[in-house]
PDB file of N, CA and C in Angstrom:
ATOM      1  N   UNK A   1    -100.534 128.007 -68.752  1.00  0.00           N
ATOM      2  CA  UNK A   1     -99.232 128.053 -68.095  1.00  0.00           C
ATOM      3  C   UNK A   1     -99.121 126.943 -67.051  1.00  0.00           C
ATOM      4  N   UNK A   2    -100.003 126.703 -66.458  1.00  0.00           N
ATOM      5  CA  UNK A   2    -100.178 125.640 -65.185  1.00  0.00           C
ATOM      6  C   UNK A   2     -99.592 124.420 -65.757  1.00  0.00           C
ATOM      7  N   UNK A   3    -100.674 123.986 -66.624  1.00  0.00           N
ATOM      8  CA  UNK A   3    -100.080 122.353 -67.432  1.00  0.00           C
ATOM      9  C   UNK A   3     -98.917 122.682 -67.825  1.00  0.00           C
ATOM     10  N   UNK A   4     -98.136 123.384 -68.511  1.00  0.00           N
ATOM     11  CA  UNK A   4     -96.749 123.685 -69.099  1.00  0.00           C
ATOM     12  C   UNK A   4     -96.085 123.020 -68.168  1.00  0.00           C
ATOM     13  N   UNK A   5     -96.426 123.987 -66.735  1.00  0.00           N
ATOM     14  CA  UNK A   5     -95.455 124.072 -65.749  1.00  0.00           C
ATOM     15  C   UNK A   5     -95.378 122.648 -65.031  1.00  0.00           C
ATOM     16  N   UNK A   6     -96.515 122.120 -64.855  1.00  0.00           N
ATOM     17  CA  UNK A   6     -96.337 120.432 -64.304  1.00  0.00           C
ATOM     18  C   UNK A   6     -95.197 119.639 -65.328  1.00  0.00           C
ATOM     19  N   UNK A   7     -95.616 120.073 -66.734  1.00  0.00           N
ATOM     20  CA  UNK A   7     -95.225 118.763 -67.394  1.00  0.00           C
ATOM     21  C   UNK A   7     -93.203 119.396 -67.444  1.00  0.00           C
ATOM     22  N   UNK A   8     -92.748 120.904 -67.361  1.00  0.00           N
ATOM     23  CA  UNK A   8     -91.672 121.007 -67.318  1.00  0.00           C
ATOM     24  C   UNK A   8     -91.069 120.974 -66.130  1.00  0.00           C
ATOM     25  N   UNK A   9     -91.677 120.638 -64.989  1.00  0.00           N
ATOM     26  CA  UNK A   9     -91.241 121.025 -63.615  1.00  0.00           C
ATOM     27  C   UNK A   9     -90.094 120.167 -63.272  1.00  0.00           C
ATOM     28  N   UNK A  10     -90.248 119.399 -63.194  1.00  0.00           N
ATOM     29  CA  UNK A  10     -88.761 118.527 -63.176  1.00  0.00           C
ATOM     30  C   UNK A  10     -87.323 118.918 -64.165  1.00  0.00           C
ATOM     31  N   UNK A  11     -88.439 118.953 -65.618  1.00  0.00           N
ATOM     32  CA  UNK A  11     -86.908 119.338 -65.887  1.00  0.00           C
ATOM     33  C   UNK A  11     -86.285 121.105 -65.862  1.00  0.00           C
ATOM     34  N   UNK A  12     -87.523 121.746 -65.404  1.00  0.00           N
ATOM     35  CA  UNK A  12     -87.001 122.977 -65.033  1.00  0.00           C
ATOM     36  C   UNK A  12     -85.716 122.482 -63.659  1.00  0.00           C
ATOM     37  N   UNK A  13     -86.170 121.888 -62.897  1.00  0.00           N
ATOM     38  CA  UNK A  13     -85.358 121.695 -62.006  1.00  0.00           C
ATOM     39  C   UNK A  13     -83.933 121.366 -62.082  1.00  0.00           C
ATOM     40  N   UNK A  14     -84.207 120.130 -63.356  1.00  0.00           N
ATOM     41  CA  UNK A  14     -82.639 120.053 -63.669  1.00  0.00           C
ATOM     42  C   UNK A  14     -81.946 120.710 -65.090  1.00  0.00           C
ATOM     43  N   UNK A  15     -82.497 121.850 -65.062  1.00  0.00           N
ATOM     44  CA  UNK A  15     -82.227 122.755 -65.845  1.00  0.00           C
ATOM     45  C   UNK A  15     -81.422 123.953 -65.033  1.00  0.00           C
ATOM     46  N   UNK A  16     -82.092 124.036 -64.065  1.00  0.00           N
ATOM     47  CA  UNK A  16     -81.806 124.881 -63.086  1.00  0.00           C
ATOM     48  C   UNK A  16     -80.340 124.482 -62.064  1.00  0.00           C
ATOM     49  N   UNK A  17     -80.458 123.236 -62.576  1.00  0.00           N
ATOM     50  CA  UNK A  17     -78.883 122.501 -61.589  1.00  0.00           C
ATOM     51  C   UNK A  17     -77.802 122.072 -62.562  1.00  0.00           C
ATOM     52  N   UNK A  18     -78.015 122.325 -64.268  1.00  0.00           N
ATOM     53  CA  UNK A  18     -77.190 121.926 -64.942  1.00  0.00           C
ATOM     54  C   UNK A  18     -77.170 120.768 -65.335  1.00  0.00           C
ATOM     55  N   UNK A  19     -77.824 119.756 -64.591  1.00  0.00           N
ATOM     56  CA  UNK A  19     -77.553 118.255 -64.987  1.00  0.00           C
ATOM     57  C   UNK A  19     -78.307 117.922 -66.250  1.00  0.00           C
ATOM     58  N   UNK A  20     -78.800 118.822 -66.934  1.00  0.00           N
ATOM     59  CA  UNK A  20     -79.874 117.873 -68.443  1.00  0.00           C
ATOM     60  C   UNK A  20     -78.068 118.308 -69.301  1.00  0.00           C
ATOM     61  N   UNK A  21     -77.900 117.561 -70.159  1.00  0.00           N
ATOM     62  CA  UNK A  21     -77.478 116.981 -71.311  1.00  0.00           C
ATOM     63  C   UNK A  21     -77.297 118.487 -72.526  1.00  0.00           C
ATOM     64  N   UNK A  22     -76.190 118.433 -72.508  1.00  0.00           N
ATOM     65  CA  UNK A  22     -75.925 119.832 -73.397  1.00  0.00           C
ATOM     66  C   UNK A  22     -76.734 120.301 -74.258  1.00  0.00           C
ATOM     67  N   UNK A  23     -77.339 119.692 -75.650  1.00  0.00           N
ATOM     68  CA  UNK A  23     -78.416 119.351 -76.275  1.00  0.00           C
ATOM     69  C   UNK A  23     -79.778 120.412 -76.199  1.00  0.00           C
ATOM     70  N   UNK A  24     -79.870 119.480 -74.692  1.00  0.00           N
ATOM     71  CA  UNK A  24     -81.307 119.805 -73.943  1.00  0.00           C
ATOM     72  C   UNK A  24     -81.485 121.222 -72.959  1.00  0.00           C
ATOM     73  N   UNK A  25     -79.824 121.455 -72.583  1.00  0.00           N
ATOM     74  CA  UNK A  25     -79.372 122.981 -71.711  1.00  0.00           C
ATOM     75  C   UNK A  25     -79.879 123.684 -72.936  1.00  0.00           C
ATOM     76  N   UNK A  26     -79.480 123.333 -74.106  1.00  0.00           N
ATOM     77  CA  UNK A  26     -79.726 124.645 -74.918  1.00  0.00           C
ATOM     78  C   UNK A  26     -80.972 124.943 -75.448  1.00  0.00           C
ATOM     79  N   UNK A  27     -81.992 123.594 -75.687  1.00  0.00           N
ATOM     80  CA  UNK A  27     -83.427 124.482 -75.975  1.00  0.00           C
ATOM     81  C   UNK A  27     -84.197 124.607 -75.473  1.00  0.00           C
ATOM     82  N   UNK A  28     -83.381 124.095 -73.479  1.00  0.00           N
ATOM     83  CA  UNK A  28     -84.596 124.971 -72.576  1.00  0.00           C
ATOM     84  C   UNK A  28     -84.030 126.461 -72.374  1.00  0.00           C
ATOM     85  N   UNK A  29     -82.729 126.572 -72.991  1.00  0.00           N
ATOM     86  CA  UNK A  29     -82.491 127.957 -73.313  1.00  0.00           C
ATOM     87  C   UNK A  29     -83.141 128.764 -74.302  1.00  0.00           C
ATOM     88  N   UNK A  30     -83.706 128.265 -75.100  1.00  0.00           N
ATOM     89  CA  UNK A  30     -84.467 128.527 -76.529  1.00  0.00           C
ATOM     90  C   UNK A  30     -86.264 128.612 -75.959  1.00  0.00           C
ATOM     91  N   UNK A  31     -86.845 127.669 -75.228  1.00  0.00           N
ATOM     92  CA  UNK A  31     -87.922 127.564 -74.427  1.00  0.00           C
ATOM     93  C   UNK A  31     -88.001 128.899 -73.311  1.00  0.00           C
ATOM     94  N   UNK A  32     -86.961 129.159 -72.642  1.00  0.00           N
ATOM     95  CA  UNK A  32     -86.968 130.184 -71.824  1.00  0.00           C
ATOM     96  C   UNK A  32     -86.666 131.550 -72.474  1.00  0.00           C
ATOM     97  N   UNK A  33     -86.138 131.710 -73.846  1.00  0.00           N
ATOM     98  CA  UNK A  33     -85.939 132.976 -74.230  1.00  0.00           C
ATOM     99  C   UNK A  33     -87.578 133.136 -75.034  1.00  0.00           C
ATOM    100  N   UNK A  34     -88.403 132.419 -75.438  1.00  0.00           N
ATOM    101  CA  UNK A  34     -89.351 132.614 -76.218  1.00  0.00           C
ATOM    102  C   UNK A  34     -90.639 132.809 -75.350  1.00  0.00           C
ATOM    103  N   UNK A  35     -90.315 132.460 -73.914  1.00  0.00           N
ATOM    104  CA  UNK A  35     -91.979 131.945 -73.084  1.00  0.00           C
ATOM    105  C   UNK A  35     -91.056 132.907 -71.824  1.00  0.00           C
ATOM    106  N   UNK A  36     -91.890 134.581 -72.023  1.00  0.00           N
ATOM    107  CA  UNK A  36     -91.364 135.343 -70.979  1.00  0.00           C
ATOM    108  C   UNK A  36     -91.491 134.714 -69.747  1.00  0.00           C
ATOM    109  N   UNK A  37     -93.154 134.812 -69.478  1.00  0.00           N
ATOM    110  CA  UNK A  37     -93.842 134.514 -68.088  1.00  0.00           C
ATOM    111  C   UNK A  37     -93.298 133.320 -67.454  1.00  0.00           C
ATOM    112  N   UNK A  38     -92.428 131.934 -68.131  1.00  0.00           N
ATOM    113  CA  UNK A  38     -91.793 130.985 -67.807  1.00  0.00           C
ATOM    114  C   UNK A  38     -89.926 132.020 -67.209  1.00  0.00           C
ATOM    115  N   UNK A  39     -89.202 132.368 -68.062  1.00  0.00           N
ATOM    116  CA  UNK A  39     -88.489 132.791 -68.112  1.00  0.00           C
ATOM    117  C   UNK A  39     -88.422 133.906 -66.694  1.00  0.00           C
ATOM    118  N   UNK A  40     -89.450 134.522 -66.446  1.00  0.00           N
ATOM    119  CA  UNK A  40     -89.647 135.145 -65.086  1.00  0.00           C
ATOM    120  C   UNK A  40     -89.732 134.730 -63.917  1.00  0.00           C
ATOM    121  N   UNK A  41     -90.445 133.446 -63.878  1.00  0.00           N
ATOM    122  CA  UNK A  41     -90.721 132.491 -63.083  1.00  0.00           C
ATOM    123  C   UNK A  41     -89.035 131.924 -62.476  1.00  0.00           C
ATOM    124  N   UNK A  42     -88.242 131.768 -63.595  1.00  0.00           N
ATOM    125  CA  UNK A  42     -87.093 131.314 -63.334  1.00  0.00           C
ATOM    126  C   UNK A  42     -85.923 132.317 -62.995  1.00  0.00           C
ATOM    127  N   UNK A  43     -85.708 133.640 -63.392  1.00  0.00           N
ATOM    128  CA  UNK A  43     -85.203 134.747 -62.925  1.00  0.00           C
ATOM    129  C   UNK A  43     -85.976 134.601 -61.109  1.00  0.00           C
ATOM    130  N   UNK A  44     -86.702 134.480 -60.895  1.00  0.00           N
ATOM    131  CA  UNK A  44     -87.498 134.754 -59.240  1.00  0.00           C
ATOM    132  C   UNK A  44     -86.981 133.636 -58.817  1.00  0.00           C
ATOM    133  N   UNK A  45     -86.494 132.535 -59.283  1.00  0.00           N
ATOM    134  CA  UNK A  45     -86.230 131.715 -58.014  1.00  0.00           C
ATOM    135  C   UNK A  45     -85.132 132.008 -57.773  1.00  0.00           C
ATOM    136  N   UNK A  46     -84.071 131.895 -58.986  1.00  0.00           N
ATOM    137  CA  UNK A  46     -82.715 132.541 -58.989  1.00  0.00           C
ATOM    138  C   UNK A  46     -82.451 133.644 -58.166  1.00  0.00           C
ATOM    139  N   UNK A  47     -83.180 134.535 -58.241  1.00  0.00           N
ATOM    140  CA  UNK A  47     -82.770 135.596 -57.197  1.00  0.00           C
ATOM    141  C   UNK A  47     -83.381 135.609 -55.786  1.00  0.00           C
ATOM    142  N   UNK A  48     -84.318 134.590 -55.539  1.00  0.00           N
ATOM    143  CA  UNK A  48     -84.423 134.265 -53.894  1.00  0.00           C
ATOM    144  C   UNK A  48     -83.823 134.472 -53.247  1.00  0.00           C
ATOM    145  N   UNK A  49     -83.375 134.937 -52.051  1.00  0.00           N
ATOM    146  CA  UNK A  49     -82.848 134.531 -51.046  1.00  0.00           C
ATOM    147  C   UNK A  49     -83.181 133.352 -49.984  1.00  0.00           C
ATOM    148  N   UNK A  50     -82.600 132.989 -49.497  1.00  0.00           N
ATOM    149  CA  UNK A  50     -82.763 130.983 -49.048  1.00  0.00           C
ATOM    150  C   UNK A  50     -82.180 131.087 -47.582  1.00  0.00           C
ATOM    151  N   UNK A  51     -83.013 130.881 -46.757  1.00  0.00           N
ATOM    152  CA  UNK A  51     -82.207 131.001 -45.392  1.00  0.00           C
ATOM    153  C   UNK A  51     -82.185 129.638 -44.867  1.00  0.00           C
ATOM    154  N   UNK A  52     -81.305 128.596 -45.179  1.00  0.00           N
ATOM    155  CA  UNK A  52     -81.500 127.414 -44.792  1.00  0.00           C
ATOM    156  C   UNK A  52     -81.834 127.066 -43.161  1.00  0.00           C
ATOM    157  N   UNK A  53     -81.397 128.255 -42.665  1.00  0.00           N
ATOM    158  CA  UNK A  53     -81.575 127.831 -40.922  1.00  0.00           C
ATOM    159  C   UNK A  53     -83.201 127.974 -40.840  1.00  0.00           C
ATOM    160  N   UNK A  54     -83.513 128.388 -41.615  1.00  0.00           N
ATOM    161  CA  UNK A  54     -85.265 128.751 -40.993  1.00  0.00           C
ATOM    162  C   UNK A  54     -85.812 127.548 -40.917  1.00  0.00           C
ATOM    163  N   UNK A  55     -86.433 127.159 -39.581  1.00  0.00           N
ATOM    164  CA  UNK A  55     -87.607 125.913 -39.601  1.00  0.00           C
ATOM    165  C   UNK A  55     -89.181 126.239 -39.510  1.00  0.00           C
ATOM    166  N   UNK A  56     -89.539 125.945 -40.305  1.00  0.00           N
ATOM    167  CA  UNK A  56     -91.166 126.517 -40.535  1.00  0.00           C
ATOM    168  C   UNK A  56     -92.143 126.000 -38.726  1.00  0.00           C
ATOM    169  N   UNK A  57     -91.575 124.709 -38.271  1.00  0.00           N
ATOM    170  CA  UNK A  57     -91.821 124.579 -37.248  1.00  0.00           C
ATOM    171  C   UNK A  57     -91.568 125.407 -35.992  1.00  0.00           C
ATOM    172  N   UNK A  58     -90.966 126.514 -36.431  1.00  0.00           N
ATOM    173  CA  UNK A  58     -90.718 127.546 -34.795  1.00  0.00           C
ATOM    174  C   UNK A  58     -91.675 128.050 -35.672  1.00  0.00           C
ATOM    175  N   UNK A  59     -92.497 128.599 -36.623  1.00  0.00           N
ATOM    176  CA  UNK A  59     -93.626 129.527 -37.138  1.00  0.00           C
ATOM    177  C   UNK A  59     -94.789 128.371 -36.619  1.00  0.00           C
ATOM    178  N   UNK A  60     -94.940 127.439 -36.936  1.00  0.00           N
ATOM    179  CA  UNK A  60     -96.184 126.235 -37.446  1.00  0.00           C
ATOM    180  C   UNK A  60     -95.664 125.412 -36.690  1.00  0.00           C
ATOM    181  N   UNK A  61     -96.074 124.889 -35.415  1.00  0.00           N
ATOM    182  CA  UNK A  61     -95.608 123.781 -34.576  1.00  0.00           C
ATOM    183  C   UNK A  61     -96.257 122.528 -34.882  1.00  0.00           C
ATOM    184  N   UNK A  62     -97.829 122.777 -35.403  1.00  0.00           N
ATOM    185  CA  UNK A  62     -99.044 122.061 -35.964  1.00  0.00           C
ATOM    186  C   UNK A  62     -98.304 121.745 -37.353  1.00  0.00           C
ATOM    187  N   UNK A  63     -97.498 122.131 -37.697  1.00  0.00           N
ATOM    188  CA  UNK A  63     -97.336 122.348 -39.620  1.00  0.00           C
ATOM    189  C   UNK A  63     -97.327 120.742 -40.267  1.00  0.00           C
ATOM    190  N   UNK A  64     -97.085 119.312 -39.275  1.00  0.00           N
ATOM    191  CA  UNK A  64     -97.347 118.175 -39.760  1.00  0.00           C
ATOM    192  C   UNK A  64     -98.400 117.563 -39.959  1.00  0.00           C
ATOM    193  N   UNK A  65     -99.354 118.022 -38.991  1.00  0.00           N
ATOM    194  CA  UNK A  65    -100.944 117.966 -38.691  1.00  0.00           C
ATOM    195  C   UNK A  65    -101.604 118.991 -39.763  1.00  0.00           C
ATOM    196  N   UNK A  66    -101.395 120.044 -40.187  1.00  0.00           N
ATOM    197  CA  UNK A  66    -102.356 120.659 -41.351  1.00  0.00           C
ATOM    198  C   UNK A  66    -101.411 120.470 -42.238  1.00  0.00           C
ATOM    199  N   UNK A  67    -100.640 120.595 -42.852  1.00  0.00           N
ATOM    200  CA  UNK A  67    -100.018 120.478 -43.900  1.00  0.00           C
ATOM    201  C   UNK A  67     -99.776 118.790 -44.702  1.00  0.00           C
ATOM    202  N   UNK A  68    -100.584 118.567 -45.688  1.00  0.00           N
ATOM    203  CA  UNK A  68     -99.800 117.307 -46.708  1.00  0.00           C
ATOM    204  C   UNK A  68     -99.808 117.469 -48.407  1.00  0.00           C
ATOM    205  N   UNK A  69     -99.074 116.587 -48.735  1.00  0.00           N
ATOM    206  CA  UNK A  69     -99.062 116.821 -50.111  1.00  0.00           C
ATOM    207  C   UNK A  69    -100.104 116.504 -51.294  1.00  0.00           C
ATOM    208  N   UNK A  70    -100.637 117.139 -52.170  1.00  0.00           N
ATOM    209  CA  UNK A  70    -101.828 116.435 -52.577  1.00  0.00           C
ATOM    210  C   UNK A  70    -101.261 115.177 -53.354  1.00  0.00           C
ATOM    211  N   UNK A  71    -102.105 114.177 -53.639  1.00  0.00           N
ATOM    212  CA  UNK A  71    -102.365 113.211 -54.623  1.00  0.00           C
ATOM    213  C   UNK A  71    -101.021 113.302 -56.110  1.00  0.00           C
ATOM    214  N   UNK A  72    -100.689 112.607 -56.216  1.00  0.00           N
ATOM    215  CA  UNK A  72     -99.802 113.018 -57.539  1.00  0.00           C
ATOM    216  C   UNK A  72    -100.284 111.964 -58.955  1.00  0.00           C
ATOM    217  N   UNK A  73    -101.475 112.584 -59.730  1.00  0.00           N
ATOM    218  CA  UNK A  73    -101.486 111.433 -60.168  1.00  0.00           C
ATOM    219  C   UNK A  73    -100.908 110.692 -61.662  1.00  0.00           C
ATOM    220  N   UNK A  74    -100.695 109.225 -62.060  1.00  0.00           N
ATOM    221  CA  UNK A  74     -99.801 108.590 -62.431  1.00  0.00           C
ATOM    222  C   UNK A  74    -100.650 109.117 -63.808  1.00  0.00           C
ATOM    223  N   UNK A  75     -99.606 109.387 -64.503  1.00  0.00           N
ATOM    224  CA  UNK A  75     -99.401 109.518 -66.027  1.00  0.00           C
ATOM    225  C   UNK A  75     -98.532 108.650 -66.989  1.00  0.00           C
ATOM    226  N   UNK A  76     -98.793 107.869 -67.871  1.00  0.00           N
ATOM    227  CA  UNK A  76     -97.309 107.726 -68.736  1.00  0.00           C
ATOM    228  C   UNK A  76     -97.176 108.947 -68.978  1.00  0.00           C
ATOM    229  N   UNK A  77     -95.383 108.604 -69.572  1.00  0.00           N
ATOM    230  CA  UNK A  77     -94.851 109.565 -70.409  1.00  0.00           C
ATOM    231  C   UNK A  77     -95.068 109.203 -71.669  1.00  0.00           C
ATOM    232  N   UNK A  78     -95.273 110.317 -72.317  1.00  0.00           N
ATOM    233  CA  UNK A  78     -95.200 110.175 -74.049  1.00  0.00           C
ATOM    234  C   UNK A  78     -94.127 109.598 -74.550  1.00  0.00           C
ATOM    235  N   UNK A  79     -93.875 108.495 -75.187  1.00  0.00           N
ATOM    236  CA  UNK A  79     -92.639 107.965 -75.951  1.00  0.00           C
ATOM    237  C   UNK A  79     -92.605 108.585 -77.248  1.00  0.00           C
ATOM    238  N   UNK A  80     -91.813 109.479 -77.792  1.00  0.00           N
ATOM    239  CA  UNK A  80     -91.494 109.417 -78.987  1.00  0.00           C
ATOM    240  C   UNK A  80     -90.153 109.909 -79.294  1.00  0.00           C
ATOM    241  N   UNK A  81     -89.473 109.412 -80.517  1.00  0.00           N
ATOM    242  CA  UNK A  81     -87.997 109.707 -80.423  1.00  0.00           C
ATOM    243  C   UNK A  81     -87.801 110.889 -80.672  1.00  0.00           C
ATOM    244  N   UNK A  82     -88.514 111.562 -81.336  1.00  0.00           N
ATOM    245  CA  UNK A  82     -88.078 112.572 -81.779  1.00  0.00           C
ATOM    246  C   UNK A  82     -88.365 114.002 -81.158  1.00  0.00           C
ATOM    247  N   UNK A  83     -88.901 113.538 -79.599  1.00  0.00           N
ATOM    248  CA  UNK A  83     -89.141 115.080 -78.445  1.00  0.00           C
ATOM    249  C   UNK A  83     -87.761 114.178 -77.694  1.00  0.00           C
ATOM    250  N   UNK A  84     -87.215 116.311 -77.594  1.00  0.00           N
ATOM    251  CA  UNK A  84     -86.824 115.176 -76.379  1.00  0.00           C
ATOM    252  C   UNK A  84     -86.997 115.395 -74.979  1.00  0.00           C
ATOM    253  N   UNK A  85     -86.741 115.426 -73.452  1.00  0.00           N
ATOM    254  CA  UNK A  85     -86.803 115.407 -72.455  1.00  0.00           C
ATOM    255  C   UNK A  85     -87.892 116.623 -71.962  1.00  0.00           C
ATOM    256  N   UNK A  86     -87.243 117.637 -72.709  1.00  0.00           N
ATOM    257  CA  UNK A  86     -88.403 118.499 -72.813  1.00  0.00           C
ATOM    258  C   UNK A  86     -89.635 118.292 -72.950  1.00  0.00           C
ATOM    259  N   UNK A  87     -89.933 117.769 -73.958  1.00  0.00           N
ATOM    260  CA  UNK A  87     -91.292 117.466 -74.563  1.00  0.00           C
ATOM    261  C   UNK A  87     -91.565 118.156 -75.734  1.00  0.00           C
ATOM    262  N   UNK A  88     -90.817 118.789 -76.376  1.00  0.00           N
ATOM    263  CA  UNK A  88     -90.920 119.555 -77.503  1.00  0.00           C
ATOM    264  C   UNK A  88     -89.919 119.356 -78.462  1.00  0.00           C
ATOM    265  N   UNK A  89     -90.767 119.521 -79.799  1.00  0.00           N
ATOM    266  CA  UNK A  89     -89.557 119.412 -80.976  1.00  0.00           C
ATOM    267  C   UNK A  89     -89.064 120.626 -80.781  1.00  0.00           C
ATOM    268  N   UNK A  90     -87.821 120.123 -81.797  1.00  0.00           N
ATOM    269  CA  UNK A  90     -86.835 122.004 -82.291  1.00  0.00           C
ATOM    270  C   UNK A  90     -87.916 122.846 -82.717  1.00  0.00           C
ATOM    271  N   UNK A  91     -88.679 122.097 -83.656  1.00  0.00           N
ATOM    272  CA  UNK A  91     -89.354 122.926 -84.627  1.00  0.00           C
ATOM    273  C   UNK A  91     -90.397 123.849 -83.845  1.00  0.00           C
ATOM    274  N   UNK A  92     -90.829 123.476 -82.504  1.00  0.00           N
ATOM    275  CA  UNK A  92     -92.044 124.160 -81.986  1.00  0.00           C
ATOM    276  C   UNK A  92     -91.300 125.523 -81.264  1.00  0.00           C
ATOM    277  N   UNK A  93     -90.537 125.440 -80.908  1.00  0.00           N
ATOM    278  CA  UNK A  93     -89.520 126.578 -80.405  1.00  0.00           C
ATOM    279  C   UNK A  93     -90.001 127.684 -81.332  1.00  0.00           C
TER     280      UNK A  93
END
């Protein structure tokens, strides 16, 4: 599930905002009806609640000093015509 989730994370994101390409809305609709534990993952953010006023700095005043991001490291992307953005054919659905 981990690797899944790196390699869809972005476009979960813009899956999640509408912006992927009609096409591609529909077989991460097809991806999310077949892969519960993904599909749950995405019901939980959806139903978050989001308190934009909260600053982690009135909790963590230190929070710039312990906190950084790890390493991100560089991958190509797979070229092939026939995945698309996803990374998956129709057929693997």
């Amino acid at each position: 599930m981990k690797d899944r989730l790196g390699l869809y994370a972005e476009v979960l994101g813009a899956y999640m905002e509408g912006r992927l390409p009609k096409g591609e809305m529909s077989l991460m609709n097809k991806v999310l009806e077949s892969d519960k534990q993904l599909g749950d993952i995405i019901n939980e953010i959806n139903s978050t609640k989001v308190d934009w006023s909260d600053n982690i700095r009135e909790d963590y005043p230190d929070f710039d000093e312990r906190f950084s991001l790890p390493p991100i490291p560089e991958s190509p992307i797979e070229s092939d015509p026939h995945k698309g953005i996803v990374g998956l054919m129709a057929a693997e659905i």
